[in-house]
C-alpha atoms as a PDB file:
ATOM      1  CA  UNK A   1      49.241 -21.909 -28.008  1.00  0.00           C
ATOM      2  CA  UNK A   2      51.587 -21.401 -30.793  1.00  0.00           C
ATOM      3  CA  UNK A   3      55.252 -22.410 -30.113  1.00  0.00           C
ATOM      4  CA  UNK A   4      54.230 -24.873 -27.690  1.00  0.00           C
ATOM      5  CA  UNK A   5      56.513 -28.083 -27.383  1.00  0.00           C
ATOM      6  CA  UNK A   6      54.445 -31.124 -28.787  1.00  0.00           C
ATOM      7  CA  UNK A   7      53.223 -33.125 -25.445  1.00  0.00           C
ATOM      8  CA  UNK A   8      54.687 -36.251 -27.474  1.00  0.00           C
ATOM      9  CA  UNK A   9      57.945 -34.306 -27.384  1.00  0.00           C
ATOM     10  CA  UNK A  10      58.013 -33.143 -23.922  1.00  0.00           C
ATOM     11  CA  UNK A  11      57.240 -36.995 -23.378  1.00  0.00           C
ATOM     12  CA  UNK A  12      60.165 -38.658 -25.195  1.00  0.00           C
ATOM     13  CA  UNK A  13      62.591 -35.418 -23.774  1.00  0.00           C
ATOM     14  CA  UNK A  14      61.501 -36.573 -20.830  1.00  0.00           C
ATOM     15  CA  UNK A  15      62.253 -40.224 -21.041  1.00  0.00           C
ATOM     16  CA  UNK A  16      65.549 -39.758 -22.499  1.00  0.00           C
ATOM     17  CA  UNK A  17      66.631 -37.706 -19.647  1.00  0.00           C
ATOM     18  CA  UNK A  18      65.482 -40.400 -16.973  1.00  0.00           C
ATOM     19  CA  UNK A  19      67.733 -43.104 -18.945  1.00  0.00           C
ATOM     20  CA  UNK A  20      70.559 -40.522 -19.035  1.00  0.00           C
ATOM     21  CA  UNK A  21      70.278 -39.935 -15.008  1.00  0.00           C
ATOM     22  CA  UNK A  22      69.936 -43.939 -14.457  1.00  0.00           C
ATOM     23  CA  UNK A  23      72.931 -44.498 -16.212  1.00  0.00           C
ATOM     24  CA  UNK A  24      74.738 -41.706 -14.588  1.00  0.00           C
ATOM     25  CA  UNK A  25      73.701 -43.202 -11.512  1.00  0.00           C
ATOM     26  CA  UNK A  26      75.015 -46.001 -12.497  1.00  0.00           C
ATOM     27  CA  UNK A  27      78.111 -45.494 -13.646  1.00  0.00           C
ATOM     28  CA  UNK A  28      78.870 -43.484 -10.398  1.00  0.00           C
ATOM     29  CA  UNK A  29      77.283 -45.811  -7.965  1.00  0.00           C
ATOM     30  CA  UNK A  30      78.667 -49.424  -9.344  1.00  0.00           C
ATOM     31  CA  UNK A  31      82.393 -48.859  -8.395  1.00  0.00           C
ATOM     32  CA  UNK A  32      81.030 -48.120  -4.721  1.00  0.00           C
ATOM     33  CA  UNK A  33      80.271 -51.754  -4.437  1.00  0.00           C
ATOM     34  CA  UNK A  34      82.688 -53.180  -1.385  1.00  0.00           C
ATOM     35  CA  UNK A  35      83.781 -50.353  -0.329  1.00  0.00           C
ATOM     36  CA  UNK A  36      82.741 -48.692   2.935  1.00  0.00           C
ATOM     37  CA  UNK A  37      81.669 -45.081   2.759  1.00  0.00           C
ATOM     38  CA  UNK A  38      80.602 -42.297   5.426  1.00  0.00           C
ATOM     39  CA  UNK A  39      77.059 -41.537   5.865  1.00  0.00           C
ATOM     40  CA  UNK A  40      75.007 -38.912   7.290  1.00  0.00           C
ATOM     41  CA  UNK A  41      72.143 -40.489   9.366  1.00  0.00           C
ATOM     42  CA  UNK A  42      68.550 -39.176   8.337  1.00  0.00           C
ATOM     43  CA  UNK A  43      66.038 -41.920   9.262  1.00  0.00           C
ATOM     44  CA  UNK A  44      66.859 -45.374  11.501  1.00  0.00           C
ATOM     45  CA  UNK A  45      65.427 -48.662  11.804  1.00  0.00           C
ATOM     46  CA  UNK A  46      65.527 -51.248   9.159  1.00  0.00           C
ATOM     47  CA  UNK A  47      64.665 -49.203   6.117  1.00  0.00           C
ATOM     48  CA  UNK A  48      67.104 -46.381   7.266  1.00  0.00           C
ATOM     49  CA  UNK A  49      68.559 -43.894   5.110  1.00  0.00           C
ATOM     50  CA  UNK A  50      71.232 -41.356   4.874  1.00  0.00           C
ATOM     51  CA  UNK A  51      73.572 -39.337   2.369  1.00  0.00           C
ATOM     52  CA  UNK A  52      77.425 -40.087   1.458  1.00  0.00           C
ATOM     53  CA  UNK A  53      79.416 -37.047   1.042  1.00  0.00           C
ATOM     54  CA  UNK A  54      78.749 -36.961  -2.579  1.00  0.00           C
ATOM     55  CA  UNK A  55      75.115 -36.466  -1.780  1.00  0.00           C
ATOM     56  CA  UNK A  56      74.420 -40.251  -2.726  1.00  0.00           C
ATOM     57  CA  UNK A  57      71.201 -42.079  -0.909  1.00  0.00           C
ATOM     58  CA  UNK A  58      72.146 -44.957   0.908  1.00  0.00           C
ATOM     59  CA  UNK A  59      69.416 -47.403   2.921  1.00  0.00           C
ATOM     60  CA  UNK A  60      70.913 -49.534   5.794  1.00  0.00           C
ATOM     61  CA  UNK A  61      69.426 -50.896   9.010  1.00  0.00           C
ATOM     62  CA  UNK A  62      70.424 -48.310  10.926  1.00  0.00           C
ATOM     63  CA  UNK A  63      70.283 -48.059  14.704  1.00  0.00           C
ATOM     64  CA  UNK A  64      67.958 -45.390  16.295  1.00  0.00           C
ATOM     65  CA  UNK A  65      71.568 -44.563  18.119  1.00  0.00           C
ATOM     66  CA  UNK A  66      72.645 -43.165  14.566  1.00  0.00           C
ATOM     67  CA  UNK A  67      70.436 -40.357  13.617  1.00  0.00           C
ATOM     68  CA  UNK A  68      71.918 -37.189  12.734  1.00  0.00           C
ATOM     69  CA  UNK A  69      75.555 -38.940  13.075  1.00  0.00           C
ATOM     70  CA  UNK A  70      78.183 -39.756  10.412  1.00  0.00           C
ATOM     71  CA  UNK A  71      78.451 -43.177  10.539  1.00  0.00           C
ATOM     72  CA  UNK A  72      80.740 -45.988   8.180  1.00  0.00           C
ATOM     73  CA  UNK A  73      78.417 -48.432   6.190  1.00  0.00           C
ATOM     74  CA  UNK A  74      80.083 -50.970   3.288  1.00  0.00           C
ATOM     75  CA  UNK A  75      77.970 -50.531  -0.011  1.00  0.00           C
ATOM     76  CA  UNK A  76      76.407 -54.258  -0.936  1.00  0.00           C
ATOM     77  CA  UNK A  77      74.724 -53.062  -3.791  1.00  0.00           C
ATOM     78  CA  UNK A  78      73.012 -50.056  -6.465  1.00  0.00           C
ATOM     79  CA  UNK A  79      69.486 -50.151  -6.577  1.00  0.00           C
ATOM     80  CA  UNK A  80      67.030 -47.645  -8.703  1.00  0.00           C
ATOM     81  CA  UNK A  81      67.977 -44.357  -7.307  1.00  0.00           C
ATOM     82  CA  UNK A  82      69.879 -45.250  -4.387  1.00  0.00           C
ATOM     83  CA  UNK A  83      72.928 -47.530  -2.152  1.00  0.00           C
ATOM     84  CA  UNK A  84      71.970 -50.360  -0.150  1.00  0.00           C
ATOM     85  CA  UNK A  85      74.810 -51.010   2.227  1.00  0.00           C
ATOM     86  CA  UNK A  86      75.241 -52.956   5.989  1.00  0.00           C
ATOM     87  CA  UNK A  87      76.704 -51.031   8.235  1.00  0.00           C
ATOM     88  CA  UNK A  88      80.933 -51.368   8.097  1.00  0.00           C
ATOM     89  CA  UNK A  89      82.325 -53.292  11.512  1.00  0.00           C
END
């Protein structure tokens, strides 16, 4: 179809706006590191997950005790495309 975007375009567009959202990401998540944050409980157990206020992911082992609570966790580290924290004492 005429006027179409090249697939080898829409390809490397694409690409270049993953590496801009990992390093956005980044640059948001890394200063997190140490501190302990507020999160909303969605799933519990060891591979638990949840959202900081700022609508950030963060996985913790958290209790079944926890769902659908705010709860304090201290971020240990950015993965991919989320927070991996333990929760705060």
């Amino acid at each position: 179809m005429p006027g179409m975007v090249p697939d080898a375009v829409k390809e490397a567009r694409g690409a270049t706006l993953f590496a801009l959202e990992r390093r956005l990401f980044t640059a948001i998540a890394a200063p997190l590191v140490g501190d302990e944050v507020f999160v909303l409980v969605e799933r519990t157990g060891t591979r638990g997950e949840g959202l900081t206020p700022g609508y950030l992911r963060v996985c913790a082992p958290f209790p079944a005790t926890s769902a659908g609570r705010i709860t304090r966790a201290r971020i240990t580290a950015v993965g991919d495309d989320r927070l991996h924290a333990m929760l705060a004492e």
